[in-house]
PDB file of N, CA and C in Angstrom:
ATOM      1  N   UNK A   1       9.610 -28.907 -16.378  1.00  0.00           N
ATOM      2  CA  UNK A   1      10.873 -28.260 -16.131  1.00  0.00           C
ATOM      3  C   UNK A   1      11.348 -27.584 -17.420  1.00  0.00           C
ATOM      4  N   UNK A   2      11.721 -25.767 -17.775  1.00  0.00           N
ATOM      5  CA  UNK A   2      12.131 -25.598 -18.127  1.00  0.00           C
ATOM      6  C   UNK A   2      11.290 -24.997 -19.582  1.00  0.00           C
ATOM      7  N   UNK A   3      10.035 -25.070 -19.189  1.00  0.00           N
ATOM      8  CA  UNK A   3       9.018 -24.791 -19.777  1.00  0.00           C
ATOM      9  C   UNK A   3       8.861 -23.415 -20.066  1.00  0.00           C
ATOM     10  N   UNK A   4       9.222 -22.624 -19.240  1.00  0.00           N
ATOM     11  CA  UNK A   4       8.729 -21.116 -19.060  1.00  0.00           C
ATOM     12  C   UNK A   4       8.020 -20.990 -18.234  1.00  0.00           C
ATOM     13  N   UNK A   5       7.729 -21.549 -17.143  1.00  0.00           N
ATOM     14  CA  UNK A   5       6.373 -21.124 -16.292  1.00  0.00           C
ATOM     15  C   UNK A   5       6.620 -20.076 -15.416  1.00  0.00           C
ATOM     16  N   UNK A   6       7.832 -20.128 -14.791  1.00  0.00           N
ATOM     17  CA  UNK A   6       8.250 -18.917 -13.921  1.00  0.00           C
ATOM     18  C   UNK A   6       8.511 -17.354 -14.948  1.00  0.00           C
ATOM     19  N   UNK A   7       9.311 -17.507 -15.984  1.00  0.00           N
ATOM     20  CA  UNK A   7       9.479 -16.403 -16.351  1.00  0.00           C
ATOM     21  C   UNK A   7       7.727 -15.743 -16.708  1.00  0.00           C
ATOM     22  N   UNK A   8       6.955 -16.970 -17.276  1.00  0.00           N
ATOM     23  CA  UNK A   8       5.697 -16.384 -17.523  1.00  0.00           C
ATOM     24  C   UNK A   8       4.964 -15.579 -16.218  1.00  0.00           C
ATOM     25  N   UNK A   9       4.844 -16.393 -15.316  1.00  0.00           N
ATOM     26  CA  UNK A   9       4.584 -15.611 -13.755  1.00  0.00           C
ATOM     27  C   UNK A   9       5.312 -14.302 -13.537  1.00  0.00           C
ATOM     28  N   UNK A  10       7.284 -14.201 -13.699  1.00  0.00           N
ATOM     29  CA  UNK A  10       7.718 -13.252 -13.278  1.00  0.00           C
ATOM     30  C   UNK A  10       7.263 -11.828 -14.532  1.00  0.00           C
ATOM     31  N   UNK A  11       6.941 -12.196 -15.855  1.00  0.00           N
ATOM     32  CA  UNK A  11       6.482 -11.546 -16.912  1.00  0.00           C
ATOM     33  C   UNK A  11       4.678 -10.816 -16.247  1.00  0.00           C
ATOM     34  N   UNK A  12       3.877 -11.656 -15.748  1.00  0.00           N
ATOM     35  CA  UNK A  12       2.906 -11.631 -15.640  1.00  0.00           C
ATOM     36  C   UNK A  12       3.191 -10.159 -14.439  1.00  0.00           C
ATOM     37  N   UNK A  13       3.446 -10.517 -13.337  1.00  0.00           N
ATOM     38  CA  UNK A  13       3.833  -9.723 -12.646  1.00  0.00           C
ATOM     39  C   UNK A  13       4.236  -8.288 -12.565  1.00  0.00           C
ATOM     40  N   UNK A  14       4.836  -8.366 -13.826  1.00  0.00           N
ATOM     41  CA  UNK A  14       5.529  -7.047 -14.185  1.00  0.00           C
ATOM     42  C   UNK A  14       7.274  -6.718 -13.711  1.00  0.00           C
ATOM     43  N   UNK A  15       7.994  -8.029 -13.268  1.00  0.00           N
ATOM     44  CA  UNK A  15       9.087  -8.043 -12.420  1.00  0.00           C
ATOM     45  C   UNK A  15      10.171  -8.421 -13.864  1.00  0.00           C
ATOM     46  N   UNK A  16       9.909  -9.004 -14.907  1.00  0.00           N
ATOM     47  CA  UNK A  16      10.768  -8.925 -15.505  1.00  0.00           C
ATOM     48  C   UNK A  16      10.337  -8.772 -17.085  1.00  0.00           C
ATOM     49  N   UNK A  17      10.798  -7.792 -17.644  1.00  0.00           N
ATOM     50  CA  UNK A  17      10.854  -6.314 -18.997  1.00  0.00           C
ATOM     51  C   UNK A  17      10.314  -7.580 -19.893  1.00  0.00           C
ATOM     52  N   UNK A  18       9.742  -7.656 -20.927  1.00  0.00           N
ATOM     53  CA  UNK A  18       9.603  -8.186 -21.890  1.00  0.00           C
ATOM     54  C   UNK A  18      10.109  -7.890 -23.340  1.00  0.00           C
ATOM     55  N   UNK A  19      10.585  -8.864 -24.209  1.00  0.00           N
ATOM     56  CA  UNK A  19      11.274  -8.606 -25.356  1.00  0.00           C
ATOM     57  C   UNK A  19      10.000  -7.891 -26.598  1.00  0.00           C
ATOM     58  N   UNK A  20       8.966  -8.518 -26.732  1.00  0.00           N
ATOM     59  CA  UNK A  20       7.944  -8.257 -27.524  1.00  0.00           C
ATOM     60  C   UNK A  20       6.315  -8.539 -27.657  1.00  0.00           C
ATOM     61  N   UNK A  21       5.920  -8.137 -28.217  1.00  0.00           N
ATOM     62  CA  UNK A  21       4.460  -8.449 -27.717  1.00  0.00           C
ATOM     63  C   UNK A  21       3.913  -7.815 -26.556  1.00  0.00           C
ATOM     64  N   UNK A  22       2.696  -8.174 -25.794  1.00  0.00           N
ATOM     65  CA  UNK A  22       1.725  -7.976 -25.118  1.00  0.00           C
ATOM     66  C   UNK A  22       0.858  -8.937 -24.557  1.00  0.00           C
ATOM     67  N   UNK A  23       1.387  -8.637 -22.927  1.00  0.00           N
ATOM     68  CA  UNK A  23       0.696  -9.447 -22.001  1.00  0.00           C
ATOM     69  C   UNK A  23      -0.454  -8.520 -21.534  1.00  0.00           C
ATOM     70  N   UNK A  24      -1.606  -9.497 -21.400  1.00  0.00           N
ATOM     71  CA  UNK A  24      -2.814  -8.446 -20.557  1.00  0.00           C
ATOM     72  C   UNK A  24      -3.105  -9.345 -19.367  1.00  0.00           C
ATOM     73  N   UNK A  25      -2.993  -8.921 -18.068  1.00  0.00           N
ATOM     74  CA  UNK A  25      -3.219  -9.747 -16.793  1.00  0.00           C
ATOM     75  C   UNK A  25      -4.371  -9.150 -16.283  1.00  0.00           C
ATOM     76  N   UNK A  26      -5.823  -9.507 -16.326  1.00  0.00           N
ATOM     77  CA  UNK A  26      -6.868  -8.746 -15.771  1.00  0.00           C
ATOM     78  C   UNK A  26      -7.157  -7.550 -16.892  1.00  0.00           C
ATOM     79  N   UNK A  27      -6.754  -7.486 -18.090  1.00  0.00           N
ATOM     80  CA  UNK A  27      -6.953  -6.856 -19.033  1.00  0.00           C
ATOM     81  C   UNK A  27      -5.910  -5.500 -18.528  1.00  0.00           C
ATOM     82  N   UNK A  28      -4.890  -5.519 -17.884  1.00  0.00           N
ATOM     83  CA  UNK A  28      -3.667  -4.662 -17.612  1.00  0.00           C
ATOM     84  C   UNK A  28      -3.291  -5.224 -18.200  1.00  0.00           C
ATOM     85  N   UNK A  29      -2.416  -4.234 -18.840  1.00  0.00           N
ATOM     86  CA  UNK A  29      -0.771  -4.681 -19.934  1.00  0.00           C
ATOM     87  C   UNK A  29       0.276  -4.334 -18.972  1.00  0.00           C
ATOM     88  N   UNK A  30       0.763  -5.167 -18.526  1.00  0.00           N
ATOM     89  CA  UNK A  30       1.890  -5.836 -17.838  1.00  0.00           C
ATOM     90  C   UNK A  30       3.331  -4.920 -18.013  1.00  0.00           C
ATOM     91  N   UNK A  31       3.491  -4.371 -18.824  1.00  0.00           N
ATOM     92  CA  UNK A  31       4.707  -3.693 -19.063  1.00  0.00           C
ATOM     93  C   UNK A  31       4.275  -2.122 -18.573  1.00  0.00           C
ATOM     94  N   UNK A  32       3.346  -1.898 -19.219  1.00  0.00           N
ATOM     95  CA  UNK A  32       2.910  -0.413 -18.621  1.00  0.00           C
ATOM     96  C   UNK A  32       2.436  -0.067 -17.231  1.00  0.00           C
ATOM     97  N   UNK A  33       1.582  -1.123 -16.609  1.00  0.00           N
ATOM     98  CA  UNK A  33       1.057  -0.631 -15.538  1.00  0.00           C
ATOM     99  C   UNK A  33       1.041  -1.929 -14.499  1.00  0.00           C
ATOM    100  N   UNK A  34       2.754  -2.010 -14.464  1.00  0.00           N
ATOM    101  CA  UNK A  34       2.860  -3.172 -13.637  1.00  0.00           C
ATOM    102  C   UNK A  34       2.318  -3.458 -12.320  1.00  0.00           C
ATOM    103  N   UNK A  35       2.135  -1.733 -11.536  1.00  0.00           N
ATOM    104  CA  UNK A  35       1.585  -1.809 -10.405  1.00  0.00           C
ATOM    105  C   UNK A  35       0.575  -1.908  -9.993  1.00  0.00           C
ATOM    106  N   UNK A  36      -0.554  -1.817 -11.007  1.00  0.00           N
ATOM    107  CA  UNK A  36      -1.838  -1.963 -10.625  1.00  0.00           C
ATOM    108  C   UNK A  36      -2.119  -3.557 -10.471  1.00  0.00           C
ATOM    109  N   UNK A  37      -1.370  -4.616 -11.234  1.00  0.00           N
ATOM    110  CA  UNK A  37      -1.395  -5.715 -11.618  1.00  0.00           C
ATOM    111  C   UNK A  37      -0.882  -6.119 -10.294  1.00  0.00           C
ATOM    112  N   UNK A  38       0.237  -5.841  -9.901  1.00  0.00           N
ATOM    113  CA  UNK A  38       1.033  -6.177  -8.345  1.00  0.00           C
ATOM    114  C   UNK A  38      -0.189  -5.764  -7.202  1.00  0.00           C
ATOM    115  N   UNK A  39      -0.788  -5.089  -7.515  1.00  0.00           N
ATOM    116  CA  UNK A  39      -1.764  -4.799  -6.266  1.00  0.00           C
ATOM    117  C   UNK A  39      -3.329  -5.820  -6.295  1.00  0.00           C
ATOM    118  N   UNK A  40      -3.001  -6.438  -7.666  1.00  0.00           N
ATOM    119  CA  UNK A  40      -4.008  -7.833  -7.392  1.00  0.00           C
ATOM    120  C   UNK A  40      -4.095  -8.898  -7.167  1.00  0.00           C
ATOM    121  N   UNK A  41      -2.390  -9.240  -8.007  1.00  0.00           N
ATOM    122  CA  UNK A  41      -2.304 -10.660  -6.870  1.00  0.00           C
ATOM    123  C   UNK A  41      -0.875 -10.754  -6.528  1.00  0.00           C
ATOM    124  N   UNK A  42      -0.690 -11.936  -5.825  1.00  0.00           N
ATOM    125  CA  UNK A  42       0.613 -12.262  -5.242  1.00  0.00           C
ATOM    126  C   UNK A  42       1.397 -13.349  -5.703  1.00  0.00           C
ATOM    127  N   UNK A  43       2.746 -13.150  -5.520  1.00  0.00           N
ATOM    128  CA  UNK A  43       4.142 -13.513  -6.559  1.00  0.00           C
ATOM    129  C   UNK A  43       5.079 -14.133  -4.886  1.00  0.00           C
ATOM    130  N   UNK A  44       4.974 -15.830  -5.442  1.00  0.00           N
ATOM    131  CA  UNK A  44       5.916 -16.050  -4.071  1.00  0.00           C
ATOM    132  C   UNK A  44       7.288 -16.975  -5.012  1.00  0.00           C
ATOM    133  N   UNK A  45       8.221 -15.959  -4.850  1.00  0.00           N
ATOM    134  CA  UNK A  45       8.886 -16.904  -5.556  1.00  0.00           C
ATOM    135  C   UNK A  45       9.533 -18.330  -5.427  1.00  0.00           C
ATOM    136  N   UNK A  46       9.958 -19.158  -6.204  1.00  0.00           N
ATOM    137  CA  UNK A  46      10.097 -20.705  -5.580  1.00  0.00           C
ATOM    138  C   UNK A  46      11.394 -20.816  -4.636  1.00  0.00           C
ATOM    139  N   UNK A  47      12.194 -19.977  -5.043  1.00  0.00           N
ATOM    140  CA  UNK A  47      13.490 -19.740  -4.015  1.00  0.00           C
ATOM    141  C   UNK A  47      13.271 -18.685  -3.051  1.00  0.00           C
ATOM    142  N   UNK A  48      13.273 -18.809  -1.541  1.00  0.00           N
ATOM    143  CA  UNK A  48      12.761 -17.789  -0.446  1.00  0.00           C
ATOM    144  C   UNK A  48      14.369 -17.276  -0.159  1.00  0.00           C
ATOM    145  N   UNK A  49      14.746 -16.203  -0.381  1.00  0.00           N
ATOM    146  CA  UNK A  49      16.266 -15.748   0.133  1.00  0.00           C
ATOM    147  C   UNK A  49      15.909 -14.316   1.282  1.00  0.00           C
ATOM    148  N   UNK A  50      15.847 -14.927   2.042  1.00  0.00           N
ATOM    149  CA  UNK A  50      16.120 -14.305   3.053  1.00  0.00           C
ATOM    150  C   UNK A  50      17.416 -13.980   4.394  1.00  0.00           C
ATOM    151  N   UNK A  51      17.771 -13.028   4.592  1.00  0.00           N
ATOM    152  CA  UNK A  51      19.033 -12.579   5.110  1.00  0.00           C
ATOM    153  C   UNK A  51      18.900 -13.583   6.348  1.00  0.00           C
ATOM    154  N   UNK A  52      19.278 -14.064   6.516  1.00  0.00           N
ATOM    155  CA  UNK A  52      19.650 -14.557   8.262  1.00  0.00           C
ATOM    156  C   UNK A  52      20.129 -13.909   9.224  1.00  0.00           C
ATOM    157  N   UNK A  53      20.701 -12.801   9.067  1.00  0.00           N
ATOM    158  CA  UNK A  53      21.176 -11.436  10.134  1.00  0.00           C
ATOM    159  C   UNK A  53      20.055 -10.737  10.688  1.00  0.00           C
ATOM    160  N   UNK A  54      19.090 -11.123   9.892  1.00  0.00           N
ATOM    161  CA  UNK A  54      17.571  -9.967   9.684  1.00  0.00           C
ATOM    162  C   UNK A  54      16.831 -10.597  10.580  1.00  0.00           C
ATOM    163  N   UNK A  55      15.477 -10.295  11.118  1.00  0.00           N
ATOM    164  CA  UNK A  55      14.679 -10.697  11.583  1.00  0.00           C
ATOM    165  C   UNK A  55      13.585 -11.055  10.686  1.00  0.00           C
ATOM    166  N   UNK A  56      12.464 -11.969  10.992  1.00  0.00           N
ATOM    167  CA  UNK A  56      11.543 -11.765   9.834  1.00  0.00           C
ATOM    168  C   UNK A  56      11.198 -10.239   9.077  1.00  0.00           C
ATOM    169  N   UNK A  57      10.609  -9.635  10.182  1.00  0.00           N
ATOM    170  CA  UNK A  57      10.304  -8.476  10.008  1.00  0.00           C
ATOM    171  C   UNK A  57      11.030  -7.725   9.156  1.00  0.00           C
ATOM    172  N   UNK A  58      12.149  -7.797   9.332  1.00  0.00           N
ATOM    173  CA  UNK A  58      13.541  -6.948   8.501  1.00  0.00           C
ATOM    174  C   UNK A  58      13.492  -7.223   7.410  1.00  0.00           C
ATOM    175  N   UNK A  59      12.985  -8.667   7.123  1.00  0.00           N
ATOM    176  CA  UNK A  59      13.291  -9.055   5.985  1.00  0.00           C
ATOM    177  C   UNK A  59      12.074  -8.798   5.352  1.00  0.00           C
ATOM    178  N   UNK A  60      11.432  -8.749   5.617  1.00  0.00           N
ATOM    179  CA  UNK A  60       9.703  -8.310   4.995  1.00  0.00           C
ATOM    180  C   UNK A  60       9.589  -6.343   4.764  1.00  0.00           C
ATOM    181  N   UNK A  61       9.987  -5.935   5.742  1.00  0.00           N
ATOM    182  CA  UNK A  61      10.210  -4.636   5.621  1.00  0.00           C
ATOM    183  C   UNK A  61      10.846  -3.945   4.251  1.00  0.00           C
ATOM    184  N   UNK A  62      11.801  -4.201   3.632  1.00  0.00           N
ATOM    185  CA  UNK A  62      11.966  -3.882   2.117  1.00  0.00           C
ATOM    186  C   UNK A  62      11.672  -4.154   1.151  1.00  0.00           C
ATOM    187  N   UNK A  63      10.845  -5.101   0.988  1.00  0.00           N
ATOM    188  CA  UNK A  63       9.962  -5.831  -0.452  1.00  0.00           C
ATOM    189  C   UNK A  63       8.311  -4.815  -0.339  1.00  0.00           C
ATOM    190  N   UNK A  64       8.102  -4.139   1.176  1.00  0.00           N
ATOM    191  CA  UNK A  64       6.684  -4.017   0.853  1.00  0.00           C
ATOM    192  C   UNK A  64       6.445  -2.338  -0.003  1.00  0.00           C
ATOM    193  N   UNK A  65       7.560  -1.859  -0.029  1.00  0.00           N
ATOM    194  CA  UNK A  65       6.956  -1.125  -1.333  1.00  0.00           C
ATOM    195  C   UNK A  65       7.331  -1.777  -2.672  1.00  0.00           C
ATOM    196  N   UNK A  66       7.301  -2.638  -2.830  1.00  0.00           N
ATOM    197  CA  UNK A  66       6.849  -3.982  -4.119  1.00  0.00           C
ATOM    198  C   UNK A  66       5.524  -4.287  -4.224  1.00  0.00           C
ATOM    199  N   UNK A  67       5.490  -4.457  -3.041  1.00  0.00           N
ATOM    200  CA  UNK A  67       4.227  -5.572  -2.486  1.00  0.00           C
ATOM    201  C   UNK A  67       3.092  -4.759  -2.824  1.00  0.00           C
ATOM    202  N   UNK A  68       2.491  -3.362  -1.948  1.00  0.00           N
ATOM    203  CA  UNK A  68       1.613  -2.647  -1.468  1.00  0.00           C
ATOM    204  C   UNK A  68       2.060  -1.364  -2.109  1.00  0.00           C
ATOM    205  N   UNK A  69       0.722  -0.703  -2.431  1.00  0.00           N
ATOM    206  CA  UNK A  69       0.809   0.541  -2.740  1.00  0.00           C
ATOM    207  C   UNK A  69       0.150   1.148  -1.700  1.00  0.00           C
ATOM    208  N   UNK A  70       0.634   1.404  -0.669  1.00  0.00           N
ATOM    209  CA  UNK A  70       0.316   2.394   0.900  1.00  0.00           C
ATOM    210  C   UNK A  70       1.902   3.564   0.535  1.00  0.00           C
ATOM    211  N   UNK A  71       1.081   4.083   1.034  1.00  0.00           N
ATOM    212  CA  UNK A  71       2.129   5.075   0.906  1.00  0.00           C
ATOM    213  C   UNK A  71       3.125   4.958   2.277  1.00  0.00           C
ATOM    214  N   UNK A  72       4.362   5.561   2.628  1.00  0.00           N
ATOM    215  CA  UNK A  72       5.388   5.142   3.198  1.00  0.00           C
ATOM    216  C   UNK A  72       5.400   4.639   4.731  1.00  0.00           C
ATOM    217  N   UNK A  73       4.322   6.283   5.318  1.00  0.00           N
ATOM    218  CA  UNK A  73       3.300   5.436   6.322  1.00  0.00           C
ATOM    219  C   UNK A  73       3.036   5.148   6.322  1.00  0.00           C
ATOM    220  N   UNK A  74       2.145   4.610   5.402  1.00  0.00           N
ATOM    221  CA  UNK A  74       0.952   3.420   5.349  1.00  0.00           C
ATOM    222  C   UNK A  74       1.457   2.560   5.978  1.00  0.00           C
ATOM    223  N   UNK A  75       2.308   2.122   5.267  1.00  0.00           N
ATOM    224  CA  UNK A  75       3.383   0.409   5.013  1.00  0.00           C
ATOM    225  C   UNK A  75       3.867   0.105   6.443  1.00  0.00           C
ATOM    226  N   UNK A  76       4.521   1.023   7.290  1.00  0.00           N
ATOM    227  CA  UNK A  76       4.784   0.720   8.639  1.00  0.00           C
ATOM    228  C   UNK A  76       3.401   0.323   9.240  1.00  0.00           C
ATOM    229  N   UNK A  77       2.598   0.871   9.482  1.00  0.00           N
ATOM    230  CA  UNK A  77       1.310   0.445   9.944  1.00  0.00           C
ATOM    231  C   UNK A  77       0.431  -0.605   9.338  1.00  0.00           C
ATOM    232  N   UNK A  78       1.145  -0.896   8.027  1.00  0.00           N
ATOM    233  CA  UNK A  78       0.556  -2.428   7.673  1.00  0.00           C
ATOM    234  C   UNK A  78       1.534  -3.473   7.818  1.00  0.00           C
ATOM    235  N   UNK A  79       2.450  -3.517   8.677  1.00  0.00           N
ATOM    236  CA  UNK A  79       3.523  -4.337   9.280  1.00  0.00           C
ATOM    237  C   UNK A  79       2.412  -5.463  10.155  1.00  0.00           C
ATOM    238  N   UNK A  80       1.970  -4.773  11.373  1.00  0.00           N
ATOM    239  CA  UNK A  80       1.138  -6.074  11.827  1.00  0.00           C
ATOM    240  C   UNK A  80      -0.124  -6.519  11.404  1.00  0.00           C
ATOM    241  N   UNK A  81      -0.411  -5.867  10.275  1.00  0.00           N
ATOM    242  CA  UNK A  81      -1.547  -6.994   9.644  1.00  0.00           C
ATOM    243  C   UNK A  81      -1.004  -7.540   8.823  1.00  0.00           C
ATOM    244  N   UNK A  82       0.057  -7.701   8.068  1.00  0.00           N
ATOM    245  CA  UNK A  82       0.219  -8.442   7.560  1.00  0.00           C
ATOM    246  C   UNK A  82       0.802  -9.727   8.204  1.00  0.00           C
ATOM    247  N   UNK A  83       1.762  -9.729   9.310  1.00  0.00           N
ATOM    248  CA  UNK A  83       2.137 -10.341  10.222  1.00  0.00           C
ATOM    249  C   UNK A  83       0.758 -11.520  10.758  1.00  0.00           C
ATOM    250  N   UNK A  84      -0.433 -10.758  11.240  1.00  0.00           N
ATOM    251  CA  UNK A  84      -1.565 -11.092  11.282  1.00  0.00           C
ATOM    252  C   UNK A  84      -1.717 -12.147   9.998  1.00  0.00           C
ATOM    253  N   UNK A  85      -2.159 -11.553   8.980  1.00  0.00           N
ATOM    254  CA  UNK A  85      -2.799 -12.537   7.557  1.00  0.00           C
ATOM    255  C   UNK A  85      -2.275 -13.836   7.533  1.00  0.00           C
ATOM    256  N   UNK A  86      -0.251 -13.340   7.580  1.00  0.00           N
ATOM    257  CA  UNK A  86       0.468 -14.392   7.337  1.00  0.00           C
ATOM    258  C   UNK A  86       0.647 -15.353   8.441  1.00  0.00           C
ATOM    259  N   UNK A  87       0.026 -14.889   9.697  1.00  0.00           N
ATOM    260  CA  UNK A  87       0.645 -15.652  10.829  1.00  0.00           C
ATOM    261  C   UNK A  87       1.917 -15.978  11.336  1.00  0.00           C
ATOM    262  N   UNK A  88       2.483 -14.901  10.465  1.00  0.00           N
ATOM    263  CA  UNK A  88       4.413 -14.803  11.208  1.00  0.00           C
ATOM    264  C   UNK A  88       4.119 -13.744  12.449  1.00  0.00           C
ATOM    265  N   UNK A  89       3.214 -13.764  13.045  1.00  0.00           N
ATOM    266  CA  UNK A  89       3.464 -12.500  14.478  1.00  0.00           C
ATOM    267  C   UNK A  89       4.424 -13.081  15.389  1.00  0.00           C
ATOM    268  N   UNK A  90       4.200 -14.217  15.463  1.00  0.00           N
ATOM    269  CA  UNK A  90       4.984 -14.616  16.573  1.00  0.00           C
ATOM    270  C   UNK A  90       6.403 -14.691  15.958  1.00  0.00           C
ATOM    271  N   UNK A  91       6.854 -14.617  14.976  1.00  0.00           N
ATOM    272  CA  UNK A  91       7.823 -14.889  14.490  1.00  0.00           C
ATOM    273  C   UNK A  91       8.884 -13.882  14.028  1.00  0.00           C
ATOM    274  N   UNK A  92       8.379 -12.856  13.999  1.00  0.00           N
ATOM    275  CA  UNK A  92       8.475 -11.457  13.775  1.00  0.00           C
ATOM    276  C   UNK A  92       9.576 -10.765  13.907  1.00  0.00           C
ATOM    277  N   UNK A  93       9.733 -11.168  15.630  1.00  0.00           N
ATOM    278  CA  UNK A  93      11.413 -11.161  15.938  1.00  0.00           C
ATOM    279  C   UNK A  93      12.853 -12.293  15.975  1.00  0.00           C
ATOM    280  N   UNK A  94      12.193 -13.096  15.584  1.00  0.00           N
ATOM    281  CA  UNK A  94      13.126 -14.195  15.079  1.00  0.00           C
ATOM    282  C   UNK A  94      13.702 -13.749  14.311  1.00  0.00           C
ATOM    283  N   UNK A  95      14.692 -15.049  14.125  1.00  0.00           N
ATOM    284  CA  UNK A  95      15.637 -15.026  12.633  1.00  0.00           C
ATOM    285  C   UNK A  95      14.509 -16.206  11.508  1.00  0.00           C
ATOM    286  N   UNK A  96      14.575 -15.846  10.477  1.00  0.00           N
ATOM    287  CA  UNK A  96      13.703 -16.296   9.417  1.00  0.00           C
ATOM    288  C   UNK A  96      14.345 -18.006   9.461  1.00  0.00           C
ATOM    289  N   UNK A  97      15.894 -18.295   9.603  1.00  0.00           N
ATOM    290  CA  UNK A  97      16.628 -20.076   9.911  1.00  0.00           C
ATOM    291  C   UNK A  97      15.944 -20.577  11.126  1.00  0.00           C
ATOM    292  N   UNK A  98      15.386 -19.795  11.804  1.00  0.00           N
ATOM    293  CA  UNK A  98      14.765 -20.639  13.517  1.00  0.00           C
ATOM    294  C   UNK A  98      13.591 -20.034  13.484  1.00  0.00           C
ATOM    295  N   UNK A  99      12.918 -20.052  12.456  1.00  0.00           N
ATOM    296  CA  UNK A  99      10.814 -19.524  12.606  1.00  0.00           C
ATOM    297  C   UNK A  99      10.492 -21.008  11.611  1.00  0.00           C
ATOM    298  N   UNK A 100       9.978 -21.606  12.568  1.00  0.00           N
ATOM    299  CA  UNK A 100       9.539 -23.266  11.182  1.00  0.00           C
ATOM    300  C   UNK A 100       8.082 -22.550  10.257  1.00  0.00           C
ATOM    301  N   UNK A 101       7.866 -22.987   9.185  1.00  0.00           N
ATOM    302  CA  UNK A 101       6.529 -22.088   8.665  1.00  0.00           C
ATOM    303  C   UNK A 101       5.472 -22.702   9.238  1.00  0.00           C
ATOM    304  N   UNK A 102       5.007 -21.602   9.404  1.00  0.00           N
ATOM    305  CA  UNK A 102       3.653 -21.769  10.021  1.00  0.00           C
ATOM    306  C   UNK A 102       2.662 -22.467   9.253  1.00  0.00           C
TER     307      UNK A 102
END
């Protein structure tokens, strides 16, 4: 607790600026080319905040140009595979408080 492990992850990521130095993740430097780094692996953070007004879907729908580099169409059409991967299909139209995780 309190170690740094998250900021190191959210650093690694490219989600939060760094004061000095140089991170290399996969031999990417982290500050410059955060997105290539985001397109190799995945960042779940330990707190899930999701809207409860939203549906899953809704709520997944604005993080994925974070997530994915598809371009704008792309991203709608990678709605049900990812749904698929994650196994939220069925869940999709729920509210994220009444979908138990799969």
């Amino acid at each position: 607790m309190g170690a740094g492990k998250t900021t190191l992850i959210r650093l690694a990521a490219g989600l939060l600026p760094r004061d000095s130095g140089q991170l290399l993740v996969l031999g990417i430097d982290a500050a410059r080319n955060p997105q290539q780094i985001q397109d190799r692996i995945s960042y779940m953070p330990q707190r899930l905040v999701c809207n409860e007004d939203l549906t899953v879907a809704e709520n997944i729908e604005p993080v994925m140009p974070i997530c994915t580099a598809y371009p704008r169409g792309g991203r709608r059409a990678l709605m049900p595979r990812l749904m698929e991967m994650t196994n939220l299909g069925r869940f999709q139209d729920g509210s994220p408080a009444s979908s138990p995780v799969a």
